[in-house]
C-alpha atoms as a PDB file:
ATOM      1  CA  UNK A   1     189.882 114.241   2.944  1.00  0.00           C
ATOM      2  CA  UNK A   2     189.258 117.473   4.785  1.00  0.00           C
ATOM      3  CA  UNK A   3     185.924 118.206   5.929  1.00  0.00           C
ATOM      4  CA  UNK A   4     184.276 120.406   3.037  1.00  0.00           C
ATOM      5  CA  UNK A   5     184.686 117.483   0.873  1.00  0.00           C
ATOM      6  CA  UNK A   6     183.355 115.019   3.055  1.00  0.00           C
ATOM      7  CA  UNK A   7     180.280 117.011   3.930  1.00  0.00           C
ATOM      8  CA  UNK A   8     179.839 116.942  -0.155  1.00  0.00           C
ATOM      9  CA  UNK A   9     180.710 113.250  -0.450  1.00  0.00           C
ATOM     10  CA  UNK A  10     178.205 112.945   2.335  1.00  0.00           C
ATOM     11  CA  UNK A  11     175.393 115.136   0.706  1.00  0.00           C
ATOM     12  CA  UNK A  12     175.944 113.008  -2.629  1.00  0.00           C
ATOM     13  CA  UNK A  13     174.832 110.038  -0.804  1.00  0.00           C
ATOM     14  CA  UNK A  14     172.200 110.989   0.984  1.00  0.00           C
ATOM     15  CA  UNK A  15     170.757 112.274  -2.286  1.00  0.00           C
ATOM     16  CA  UNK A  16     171.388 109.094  -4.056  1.00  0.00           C
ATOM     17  CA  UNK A  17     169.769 107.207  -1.110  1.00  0.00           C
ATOM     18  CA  UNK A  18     166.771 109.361  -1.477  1.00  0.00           C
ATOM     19  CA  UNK A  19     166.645 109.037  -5.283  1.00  0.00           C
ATOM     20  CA  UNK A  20     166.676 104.849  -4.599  1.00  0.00           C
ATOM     21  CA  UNK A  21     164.167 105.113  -2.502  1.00  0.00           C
ATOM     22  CA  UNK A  22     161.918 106.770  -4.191  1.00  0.00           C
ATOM     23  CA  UNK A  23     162.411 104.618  -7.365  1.00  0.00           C
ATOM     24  CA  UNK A  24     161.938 101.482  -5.305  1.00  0.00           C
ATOM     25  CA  UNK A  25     158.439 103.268  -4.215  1.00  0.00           C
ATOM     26  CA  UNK A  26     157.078 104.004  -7.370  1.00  0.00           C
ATOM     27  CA  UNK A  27     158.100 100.375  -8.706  1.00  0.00           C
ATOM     28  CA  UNK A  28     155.821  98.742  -5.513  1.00  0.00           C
ATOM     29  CA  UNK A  29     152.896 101.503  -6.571  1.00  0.00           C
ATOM     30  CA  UNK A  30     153.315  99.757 -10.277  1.00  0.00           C
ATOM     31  CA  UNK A  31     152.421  96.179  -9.061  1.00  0.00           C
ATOM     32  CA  UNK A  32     149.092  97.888  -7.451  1.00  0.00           C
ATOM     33  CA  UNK A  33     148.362  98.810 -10.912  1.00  0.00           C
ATOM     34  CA  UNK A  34     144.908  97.200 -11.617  1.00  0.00           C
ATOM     35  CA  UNK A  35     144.103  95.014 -14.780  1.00  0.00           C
ATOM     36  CA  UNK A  36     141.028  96.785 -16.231  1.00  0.00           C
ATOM     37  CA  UNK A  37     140.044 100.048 -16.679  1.00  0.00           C
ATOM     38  CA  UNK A  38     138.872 101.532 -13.650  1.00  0.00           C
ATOM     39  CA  UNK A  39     135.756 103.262 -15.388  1.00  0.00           C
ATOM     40  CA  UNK A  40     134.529 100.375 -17.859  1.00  0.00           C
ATOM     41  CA  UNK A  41     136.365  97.881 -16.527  1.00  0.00           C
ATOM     42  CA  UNK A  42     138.105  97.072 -19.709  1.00  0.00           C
ATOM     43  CA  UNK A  43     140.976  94.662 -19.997  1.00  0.00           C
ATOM     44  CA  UNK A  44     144.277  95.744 -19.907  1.00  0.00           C
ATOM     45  CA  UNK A  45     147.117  93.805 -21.066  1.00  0.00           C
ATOM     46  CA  UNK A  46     150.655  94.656 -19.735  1.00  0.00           C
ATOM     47  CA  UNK A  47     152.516  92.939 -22.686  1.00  0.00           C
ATOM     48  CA  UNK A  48     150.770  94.696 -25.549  1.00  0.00           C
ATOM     49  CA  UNK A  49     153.299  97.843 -26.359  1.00  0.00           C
ATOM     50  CA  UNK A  50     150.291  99.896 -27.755  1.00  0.00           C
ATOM     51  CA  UNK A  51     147.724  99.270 -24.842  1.00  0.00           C
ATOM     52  CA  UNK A  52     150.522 100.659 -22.654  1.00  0.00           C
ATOM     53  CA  UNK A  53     151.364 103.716 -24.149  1.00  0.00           C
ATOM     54  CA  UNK A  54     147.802 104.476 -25.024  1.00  0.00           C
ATOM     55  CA  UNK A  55     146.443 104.449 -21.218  1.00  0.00           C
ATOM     56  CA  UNK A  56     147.130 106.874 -18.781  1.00  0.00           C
ATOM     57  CA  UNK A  57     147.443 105.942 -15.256  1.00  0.00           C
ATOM     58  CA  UNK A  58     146.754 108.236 -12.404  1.00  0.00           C
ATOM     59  CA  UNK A  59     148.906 107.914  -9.192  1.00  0.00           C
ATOM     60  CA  UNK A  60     147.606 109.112  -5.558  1.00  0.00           C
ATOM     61  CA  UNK A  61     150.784 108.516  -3.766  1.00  0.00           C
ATOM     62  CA  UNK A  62     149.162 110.060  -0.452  1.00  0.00           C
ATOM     63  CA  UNK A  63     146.390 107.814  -0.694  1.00  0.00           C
ATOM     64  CA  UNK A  64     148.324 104.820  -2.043  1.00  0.00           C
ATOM     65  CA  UNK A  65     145.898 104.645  -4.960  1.00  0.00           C
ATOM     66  CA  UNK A  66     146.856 103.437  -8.713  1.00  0.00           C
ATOM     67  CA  UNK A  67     143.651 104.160 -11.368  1.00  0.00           C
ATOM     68  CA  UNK A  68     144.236 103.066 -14.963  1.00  0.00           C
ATOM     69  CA  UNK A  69     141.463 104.542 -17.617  1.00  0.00           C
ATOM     70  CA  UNK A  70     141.659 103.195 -21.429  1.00  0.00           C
ATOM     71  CA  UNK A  71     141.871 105.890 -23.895  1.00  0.00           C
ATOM     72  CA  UNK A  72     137.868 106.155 -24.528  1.00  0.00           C
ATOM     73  CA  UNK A  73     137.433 106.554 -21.169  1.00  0.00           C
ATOM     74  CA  UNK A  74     140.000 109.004 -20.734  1.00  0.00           C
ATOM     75  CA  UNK A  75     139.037 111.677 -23.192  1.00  0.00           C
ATOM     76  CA  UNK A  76     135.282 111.803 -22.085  1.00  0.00           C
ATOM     77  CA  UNK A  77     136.548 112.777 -18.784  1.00  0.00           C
ATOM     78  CA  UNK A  78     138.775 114.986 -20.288  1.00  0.00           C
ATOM     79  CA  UNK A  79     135.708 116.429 -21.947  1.00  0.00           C
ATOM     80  CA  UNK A  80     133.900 116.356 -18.625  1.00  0.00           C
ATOM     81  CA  UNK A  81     136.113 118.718 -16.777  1.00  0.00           C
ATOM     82  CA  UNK A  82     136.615 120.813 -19.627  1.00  0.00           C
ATOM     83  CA  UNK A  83     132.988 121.754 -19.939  1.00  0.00           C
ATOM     84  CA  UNK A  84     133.050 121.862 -16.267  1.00  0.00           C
ATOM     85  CA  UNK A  85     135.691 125.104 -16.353  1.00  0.00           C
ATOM     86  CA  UNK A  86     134.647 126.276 -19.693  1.00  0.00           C
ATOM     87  CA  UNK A  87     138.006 125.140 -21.615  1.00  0.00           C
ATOM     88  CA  UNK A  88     137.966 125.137 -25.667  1.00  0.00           C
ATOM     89  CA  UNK A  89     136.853 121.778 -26.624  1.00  0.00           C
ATOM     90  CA  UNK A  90     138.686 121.969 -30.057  1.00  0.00           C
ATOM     91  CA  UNK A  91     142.604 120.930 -28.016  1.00  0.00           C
ATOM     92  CA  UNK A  92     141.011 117.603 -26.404  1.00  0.00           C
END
């Protein structure tokens, strides 16, 4: 193996390191997800398909900080910010 193809080999694995790493980071910042909704405190049930693909969770990695809002919740603060900037209200 000459040296151009180990510096590629080598570059492969660092990547894939990183890319492990990463994964194994945002799996940890899933456990932190919380229960309820973080605005109305609403249950949340991690077994019901529908709950979880309805609710959107917001990540902070910097901060370390996993919100989770139920869909209710979510669209009137969509609504919030878009009468804060002035945004159509007829695509939320």
């Amino acid at each position: 193996m000459n040296r151009k193809q180990r510096r590629a080999a080598a570059k492969v694995a660092k990547k894939q390191k990183g890319l492990e790493s990463e994964i194994t980071e945002k799996m940890l910042m899933f456990d932190e997800m919380p229960e309820e909704c973080s605005s109305c405190t609403a249950a949340f049930d991690r077994e019901d398909r529908e709950m979880v693909m309805s609710w959107n969770v917001v990540v902070r990695e910097k901060e370390k900080i996993v919100r989770l809002y139920c869909p209710k919740c979510w669209k009137a603060a969509q609504r919030a910010v878009a009468q804060l900037y002035g945004v159509v209200d007829e695509f939320i």
